[in-house]
N, C-alpha and C. Protein backbone atom coordinates (compact mmCIF):
# COMPACT_ATOMS: atom_id res chain seq x y z
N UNK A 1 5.68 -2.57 8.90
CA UNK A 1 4.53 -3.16 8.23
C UNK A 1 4.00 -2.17 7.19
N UNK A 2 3.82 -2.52 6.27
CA UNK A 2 2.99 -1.98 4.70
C UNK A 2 1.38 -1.96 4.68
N UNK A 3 1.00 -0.56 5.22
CA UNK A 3 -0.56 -0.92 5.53
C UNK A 3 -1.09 -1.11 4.02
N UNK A 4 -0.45 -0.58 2.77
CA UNK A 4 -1.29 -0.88 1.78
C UNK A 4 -1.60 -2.28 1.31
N UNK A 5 -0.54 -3.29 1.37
CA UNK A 5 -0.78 -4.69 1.76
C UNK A 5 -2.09 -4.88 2.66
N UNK A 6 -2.38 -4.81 4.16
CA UNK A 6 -3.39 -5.14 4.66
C UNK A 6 -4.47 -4.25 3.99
N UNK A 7 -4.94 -3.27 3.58
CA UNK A 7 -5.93 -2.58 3.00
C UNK A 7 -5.97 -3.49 2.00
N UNK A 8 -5.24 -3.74 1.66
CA UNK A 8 -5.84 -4.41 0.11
C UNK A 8 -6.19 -5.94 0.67
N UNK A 9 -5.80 -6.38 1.37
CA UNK A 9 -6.12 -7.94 1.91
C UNK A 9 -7.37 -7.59 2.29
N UNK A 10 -8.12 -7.12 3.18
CA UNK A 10 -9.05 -6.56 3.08
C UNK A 10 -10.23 -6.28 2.13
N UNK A 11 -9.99 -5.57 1.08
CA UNK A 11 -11.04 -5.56 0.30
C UNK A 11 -11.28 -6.62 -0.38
N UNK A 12 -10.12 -7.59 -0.80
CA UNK A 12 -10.13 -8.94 -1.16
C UNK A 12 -11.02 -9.74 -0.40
N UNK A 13 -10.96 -9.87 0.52
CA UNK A 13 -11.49 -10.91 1.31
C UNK A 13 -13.20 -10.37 1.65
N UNK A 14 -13.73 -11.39 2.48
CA UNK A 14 -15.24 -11.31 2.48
C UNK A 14 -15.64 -9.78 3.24
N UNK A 15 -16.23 -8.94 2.55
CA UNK A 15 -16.47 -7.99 3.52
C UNK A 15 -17.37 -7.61 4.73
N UNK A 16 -16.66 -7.48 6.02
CA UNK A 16 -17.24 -6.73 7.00
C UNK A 16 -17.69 -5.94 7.59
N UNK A 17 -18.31 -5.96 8.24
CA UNK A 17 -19.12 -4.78 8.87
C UNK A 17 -18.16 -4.05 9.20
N UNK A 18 -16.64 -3.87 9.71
CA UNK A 18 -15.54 -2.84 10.16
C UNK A 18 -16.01 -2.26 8.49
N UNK A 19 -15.29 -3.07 7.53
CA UNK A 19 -15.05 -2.93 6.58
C UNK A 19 -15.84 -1.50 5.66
N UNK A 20 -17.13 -2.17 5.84
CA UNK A 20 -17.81 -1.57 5.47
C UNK A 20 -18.30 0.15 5.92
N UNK A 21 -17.71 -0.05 7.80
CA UNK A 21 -18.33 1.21 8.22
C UNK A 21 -17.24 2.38 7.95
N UNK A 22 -15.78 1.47 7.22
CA UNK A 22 -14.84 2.70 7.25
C UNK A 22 -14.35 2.52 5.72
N UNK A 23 -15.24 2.09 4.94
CA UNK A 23 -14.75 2.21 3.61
C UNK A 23 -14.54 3.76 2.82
N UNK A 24 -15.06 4.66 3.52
CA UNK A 24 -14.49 6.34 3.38
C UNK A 24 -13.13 6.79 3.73
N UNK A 25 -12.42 5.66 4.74
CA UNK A 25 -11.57 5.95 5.11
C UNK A 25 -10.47 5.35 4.34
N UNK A 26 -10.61 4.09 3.34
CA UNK A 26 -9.59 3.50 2.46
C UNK A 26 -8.77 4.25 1.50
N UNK A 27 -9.65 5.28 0.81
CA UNK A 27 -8.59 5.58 -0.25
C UNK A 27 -6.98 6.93 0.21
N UNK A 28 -7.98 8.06 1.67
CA UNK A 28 -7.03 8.70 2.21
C UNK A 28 -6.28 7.66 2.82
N UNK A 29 -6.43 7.00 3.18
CA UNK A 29 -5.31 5.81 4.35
C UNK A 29 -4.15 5.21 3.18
N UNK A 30 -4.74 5.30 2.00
CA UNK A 30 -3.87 4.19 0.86
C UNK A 30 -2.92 5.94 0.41
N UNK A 31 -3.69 7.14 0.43
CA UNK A 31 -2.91 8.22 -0.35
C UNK A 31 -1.74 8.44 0.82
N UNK A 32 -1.89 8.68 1.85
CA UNK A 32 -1.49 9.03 2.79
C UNK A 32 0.01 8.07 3.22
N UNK A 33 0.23 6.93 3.03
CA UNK A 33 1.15 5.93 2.90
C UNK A 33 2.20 6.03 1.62
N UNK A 34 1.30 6.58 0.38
CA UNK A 34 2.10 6.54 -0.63
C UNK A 34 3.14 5.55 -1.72
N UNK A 35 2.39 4.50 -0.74
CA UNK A 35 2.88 3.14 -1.75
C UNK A 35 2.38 3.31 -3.00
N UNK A 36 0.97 3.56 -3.42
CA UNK A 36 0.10 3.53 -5.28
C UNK A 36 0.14 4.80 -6.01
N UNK A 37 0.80 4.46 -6.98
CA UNK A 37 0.93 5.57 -7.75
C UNK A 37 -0.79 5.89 -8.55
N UNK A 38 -0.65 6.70 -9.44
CA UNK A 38 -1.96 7.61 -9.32
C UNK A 38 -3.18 6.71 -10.07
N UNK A 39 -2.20 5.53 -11.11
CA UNK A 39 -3.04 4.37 -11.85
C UNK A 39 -3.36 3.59 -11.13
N UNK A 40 -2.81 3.36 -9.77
CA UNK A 40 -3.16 2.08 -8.87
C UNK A 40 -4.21 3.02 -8.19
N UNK A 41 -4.62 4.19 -7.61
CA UNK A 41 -5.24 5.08 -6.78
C UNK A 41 -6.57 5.07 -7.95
N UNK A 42 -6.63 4.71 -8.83
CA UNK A 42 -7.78 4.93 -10.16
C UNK A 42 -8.56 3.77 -9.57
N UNK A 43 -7.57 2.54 -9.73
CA UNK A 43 -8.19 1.22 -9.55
C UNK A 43 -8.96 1.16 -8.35
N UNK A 44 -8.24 1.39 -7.23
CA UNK A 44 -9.56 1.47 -5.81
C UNK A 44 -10.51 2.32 -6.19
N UNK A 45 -10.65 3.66 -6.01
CA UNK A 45 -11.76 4.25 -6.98
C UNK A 45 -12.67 3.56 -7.76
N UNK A 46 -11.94 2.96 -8.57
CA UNK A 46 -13.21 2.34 -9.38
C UNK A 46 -13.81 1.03 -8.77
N UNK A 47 -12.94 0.65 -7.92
CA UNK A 47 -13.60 -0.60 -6.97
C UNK A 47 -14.51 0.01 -5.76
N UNK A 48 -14.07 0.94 -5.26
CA UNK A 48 -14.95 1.75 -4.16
C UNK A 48 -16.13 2.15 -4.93
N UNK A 49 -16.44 2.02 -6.20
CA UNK A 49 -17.61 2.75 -6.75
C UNK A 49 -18.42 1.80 -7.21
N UNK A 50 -17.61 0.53 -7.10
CA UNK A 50 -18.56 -0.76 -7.05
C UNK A 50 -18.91 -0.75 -5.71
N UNK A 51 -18.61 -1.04 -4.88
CA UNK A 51 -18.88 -0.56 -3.22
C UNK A 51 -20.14 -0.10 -3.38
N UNK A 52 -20.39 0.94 -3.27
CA UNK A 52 -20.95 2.34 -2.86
C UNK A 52 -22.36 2.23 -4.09
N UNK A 53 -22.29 0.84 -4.96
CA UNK A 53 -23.91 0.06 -5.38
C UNK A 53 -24.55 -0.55 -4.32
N UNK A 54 -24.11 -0.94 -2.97
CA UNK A 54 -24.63 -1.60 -2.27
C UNK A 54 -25.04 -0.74 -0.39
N UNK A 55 -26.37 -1.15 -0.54
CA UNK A 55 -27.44 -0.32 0.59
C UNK A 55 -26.51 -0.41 1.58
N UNK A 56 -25.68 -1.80 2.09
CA UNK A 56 -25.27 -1.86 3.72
C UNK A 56 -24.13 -3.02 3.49
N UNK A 57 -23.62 -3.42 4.73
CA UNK A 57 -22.23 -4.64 4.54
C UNK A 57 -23.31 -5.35 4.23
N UNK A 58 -24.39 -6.04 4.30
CA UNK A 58 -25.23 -7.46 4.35
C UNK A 58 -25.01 -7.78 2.88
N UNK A 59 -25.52 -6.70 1.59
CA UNK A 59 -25.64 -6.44 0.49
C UNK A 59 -24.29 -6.87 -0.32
N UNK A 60 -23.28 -6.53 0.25
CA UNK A 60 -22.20 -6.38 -0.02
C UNK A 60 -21.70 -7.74 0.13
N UNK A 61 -21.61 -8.55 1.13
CA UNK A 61 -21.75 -9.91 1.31
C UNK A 61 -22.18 -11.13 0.76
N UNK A 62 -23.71 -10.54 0.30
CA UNK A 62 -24.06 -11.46 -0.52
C UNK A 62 -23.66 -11.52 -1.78
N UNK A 63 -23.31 -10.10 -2.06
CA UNK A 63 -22.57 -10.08 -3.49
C UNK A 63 -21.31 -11.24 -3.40
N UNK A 64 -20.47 -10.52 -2.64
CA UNK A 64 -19.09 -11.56 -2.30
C UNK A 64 -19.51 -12.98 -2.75
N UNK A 65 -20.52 -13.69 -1.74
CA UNK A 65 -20.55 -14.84 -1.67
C UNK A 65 -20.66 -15.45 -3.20
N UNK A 66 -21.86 -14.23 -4.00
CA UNK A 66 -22.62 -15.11 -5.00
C UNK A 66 -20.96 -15.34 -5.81
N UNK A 67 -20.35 -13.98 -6.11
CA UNK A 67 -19.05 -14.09 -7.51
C UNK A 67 -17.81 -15.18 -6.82
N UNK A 68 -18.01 -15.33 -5.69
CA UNK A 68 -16.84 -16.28 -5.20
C UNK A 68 -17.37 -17.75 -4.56
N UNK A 69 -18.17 -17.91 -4.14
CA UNK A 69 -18.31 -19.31 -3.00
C UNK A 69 -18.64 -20.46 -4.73
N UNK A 70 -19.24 -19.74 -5.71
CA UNK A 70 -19.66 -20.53 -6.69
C UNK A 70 -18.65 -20.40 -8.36
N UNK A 71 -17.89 -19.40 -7.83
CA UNK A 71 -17.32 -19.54 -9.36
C UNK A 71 -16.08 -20.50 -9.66
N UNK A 72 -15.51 -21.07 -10.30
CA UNK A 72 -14.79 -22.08 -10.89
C UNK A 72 -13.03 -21.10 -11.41
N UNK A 73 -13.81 -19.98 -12.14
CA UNK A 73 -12.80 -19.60 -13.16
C UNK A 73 -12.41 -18.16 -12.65
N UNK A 74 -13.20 -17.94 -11.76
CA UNK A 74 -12.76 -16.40 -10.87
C UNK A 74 -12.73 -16.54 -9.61
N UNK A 75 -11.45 -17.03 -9.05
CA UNK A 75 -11.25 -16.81 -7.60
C UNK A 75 -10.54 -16.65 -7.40
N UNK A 76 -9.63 -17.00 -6.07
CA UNK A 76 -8.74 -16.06 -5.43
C UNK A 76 -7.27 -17.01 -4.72
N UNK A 77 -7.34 -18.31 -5.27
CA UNK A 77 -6.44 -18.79 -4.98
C UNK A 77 -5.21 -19.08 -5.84
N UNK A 78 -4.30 -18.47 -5.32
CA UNK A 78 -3.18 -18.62 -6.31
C UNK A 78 -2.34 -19.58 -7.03
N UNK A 79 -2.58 -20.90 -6.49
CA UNK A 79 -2.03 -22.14 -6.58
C UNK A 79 -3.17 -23.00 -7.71
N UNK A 80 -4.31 -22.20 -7.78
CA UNK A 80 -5.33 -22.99 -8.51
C UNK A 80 -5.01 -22.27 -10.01
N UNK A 81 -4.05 -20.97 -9.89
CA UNK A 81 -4.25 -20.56 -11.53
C UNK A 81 -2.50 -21.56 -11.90
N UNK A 82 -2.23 -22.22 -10.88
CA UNK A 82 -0.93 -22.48 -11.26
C UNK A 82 -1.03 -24.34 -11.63
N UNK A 83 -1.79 -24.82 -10.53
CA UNK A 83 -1.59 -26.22 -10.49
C UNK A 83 -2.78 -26.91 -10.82
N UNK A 84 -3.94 -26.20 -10.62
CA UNK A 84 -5.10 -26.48 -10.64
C UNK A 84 -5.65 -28.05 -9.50
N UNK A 85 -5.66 -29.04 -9.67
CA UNK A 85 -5.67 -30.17 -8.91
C UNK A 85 -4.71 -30.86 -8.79
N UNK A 86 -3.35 -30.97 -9.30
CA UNK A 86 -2.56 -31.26 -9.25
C UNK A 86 -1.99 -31.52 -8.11
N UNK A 87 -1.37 -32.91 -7.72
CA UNK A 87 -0.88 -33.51 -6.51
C UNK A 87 0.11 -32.01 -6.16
N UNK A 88 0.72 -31.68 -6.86
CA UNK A 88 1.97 -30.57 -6.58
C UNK A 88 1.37 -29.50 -5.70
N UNK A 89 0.38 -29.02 -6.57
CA UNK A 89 -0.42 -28.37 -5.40
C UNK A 89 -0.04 -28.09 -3.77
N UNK A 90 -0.59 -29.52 -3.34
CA UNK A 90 -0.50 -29.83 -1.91
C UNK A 90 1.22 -29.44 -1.24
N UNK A 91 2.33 -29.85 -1.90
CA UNK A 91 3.55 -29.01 -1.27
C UNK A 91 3.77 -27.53 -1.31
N UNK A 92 3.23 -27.21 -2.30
CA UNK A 92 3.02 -25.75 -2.15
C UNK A 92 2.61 -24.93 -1.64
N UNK A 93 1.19 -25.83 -1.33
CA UNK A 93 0.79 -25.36 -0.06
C UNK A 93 1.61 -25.57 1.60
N UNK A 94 2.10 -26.36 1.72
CA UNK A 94 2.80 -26.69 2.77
C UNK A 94 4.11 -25.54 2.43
N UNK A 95 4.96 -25.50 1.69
CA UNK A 95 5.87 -24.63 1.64
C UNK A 95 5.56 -23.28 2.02
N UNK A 96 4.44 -22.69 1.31
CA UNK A 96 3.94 -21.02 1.64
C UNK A 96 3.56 -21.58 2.76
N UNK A 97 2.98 -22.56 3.74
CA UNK A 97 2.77 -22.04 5.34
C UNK A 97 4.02 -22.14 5.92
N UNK A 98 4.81 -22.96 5.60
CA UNK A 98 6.21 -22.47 6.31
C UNK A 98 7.33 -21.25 5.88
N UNK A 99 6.58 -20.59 4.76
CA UNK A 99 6.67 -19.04 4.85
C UNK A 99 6.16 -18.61 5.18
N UNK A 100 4.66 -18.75 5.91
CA UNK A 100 4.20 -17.56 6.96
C UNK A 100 4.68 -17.83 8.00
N UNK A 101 4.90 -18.95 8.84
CA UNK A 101 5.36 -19.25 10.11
C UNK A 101 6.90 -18.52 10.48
N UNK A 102 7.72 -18.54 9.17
CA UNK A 102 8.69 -17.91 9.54
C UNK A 102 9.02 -16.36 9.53
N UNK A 103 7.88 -16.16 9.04
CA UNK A 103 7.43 -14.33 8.59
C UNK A 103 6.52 -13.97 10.46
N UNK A 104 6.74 -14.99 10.91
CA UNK A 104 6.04 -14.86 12.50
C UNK A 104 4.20 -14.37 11.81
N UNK A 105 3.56 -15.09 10.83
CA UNK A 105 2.06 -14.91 11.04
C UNK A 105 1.70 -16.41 10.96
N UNK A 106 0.64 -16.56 11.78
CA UNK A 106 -0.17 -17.36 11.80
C UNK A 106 -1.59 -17.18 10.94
N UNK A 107 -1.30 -18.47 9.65
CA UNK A 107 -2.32 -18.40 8.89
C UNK A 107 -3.32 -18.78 9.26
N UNK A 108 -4.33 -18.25 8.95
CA UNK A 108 -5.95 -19.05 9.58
C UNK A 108 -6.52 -20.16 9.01
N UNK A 109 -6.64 -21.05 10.36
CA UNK A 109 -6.84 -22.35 9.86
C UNK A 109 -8.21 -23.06 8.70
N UNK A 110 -9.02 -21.59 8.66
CA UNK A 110 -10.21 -22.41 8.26
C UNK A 110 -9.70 -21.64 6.56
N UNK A 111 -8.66 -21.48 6.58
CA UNK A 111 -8.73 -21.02 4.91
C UNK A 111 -7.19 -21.51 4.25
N UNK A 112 -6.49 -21.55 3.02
CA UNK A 112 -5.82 -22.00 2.03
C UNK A 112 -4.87 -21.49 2.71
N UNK A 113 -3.23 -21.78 2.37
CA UNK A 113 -2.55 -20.58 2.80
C UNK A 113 -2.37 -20.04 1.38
N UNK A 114 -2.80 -20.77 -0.19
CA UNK A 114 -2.93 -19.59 -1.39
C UNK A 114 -3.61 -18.88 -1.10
N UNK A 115 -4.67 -18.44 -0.80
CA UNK A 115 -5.73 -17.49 -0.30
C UNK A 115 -4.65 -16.16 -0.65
N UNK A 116 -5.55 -15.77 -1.91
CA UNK A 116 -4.51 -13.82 -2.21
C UNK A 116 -4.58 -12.92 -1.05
N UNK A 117 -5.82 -13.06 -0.19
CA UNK A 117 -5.85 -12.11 1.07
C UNK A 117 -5.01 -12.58 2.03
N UNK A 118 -4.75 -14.07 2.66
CA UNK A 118 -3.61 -14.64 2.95
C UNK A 118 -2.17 -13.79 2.82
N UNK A 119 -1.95 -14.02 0.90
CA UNK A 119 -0.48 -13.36 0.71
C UNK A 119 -0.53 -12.04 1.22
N UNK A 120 -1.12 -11.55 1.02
CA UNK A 120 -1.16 -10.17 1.24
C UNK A 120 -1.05 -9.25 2.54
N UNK A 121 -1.35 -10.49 3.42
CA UNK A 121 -1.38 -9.98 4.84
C UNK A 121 0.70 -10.42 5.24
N UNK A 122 0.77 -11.39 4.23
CA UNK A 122 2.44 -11.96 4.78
C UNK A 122 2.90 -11.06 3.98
N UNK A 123 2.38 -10.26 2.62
CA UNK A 123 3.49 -9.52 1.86
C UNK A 123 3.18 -7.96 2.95
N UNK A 124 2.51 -7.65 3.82
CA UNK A 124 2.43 -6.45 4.45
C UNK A 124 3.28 -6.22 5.80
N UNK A 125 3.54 -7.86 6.12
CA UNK A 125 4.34 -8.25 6.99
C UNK A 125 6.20 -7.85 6.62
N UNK A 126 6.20 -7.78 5.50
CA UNK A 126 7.45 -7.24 4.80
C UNK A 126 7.94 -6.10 5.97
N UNK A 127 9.68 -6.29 6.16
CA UNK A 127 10.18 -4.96 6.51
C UNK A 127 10.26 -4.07 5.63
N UNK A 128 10.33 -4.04 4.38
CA UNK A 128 10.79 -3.02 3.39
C UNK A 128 9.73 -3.23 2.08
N UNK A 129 9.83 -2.01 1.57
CA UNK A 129 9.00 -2.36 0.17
C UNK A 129 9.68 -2.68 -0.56
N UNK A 130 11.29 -2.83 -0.71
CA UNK A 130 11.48 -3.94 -1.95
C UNK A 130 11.67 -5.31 -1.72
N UNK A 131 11.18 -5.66 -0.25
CA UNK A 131 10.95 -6.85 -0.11
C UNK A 131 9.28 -7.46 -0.82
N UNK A 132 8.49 -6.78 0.25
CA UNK A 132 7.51 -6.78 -0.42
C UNK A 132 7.23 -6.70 -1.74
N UNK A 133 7.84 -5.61 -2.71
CA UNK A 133 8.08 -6.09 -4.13
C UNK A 133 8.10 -7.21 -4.39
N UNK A 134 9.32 -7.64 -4.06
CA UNK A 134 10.05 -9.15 -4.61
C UNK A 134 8.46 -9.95 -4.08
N UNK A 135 8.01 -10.06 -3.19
CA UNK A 135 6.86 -10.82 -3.00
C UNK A 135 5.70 -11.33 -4.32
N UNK A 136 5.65 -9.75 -4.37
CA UNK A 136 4.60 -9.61 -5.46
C UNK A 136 5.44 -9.96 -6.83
N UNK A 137 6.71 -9.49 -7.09
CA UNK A 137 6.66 -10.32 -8.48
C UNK A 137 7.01 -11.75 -7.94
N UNK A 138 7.05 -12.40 -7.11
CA UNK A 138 6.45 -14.16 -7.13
C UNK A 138 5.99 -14.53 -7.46
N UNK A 139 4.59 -14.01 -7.82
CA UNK A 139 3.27 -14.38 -8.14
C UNK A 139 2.54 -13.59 -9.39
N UNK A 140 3.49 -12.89 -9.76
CA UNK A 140 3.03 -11.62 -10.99
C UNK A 140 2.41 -12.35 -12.12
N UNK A 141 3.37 -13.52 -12.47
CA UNK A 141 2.17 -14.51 -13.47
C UNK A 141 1.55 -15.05 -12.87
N UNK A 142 0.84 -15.34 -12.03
CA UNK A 142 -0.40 -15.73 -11.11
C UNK A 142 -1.32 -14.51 -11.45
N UNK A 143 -1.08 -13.52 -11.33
CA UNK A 143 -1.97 -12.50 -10.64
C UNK A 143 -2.34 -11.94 -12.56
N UNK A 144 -1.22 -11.64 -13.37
CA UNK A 144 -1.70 -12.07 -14.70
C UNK A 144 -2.74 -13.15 -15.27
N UNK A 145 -2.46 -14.14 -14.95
CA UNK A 145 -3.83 -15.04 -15.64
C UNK A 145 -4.65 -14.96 -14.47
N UNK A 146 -4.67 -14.39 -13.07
CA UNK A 146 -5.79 -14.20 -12.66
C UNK A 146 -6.84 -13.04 -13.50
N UNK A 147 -6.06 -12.08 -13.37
CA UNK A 147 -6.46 -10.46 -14.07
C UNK A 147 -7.07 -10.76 -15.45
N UNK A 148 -6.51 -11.65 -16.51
CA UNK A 148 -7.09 -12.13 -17.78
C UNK A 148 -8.31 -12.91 -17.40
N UNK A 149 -8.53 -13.73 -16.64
CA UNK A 149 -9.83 -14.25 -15.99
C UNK A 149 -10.89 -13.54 -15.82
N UNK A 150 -10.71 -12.39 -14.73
CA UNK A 150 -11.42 -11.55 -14.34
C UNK A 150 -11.85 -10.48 -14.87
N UNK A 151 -11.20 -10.07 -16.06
CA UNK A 151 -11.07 -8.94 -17.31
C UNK A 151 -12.18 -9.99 -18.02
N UNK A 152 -12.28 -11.33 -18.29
CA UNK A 152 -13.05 -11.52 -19.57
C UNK A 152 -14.44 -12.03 -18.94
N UNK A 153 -14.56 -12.17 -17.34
CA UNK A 153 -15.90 -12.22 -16.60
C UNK A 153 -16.50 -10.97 -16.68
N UNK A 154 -15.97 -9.64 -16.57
CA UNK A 154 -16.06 -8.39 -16.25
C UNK A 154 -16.63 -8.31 -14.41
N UNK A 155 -15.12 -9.29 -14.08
CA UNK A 155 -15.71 -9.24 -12.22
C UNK A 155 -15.00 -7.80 -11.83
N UNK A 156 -16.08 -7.65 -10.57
CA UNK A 156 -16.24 -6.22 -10.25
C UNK A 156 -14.73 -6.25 -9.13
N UNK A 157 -13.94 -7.37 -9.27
CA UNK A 157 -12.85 -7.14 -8.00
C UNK A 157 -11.51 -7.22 -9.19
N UNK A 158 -12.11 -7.10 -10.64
CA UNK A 158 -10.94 -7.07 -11.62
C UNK A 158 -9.97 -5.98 -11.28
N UNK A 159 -10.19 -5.13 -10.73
CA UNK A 159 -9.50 -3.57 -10.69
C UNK A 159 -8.18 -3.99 -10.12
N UNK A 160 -8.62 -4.41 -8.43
CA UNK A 160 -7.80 -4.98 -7.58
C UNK A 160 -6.90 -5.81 -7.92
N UNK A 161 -7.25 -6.91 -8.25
CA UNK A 161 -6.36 -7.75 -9.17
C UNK A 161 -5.40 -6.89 -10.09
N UNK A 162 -6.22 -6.00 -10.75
CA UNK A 162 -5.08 -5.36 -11.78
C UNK A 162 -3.80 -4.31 -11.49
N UNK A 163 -4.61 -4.16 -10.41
CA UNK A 163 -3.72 -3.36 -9.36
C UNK A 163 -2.44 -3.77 -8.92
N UNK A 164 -2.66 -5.14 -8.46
CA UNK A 164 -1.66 -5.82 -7.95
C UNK A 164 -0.75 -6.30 -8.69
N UNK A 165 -1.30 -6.60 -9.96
CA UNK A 165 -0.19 -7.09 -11.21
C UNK A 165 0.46 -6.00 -11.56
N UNK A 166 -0.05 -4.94 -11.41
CA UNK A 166 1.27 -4.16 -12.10
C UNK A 166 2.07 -3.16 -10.76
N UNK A 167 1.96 -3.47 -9.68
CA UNK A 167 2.71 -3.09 -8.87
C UNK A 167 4.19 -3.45 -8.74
């Protein structure tokens, strides 16, 4: 398993109180693995320093909620920068859950299986990192017009995103 995959699923997703009480511990845990080279190690940095504006996890949360539960043009599903409403959509979604099922994870039912924190937990599931590679360029033009999205909002989880596109 590829912990830099789950670290990064992680900061993606809504943050928690774990989250929050060991966010000192993310960037040695990401150096220490040695998957991100020193431009991807910039990008957490500069996302941890968005972090580290907020008093406690509660703060941090509400942030989450406000840039994601309401935005249209900055989120996090990968099938929406591809299909948008499109009937097609819906097999796609069915196809990526019968790539997690056979990757032995069980996706969680109350969320997408596009959900980028989703992929990320099946691309960490990888035996090898050039599997996991190949994962990530799947979705590399996904994660491109996500990153152009999020570059022209100036959202504070642009880093991450950018991170991931050029991995």
């Amino acid at each position: 398993m590829i912990q830099t995959y789950n670290i990064l699923s992680l900061l993606l997703d809504y943050p928690t109180e774990t989250l929050w009480d060991s966010r000192s511990e993310v960037l040695p845990a990401l150096m220490a693995e040695g998957v991100l080279n020193e431009k991807a190690l910039d990008c957490i940095r500069s996302f941890l320093n968005y972090v580290a504006t907020f008093d406690n996890a509660r703060s941090w949360q509400a942030a989450y909620s406000d840039l994601f539960d309401t935005a249209t043009k900055t989120n996090l599903y990968l099938f929406d920068m591809v299909y948008g409403t499109s009937r097609d959509r819906g097999q796609a979604m069915v196809d990526l859950k019968e790539e997690y099922l056979k990757a032995g994870l069980m996706p969680a039912e109350d969320e997408l299986p596009d959900y980028l924190p989703m992929y990320l937990q099946y691309v960490a599931s990888m035996g090898s990192q050039t599997e996991a590679h190949a994962a990530i360029d799947d979705i590399r033009d996904v994660l491109s017009k996500m990153d152009d999205r999020f570059r022209k909002e100036r959202h504070p989880y642009e880093p991450l995103i950018a991170l991931l596109k050029e991995l």
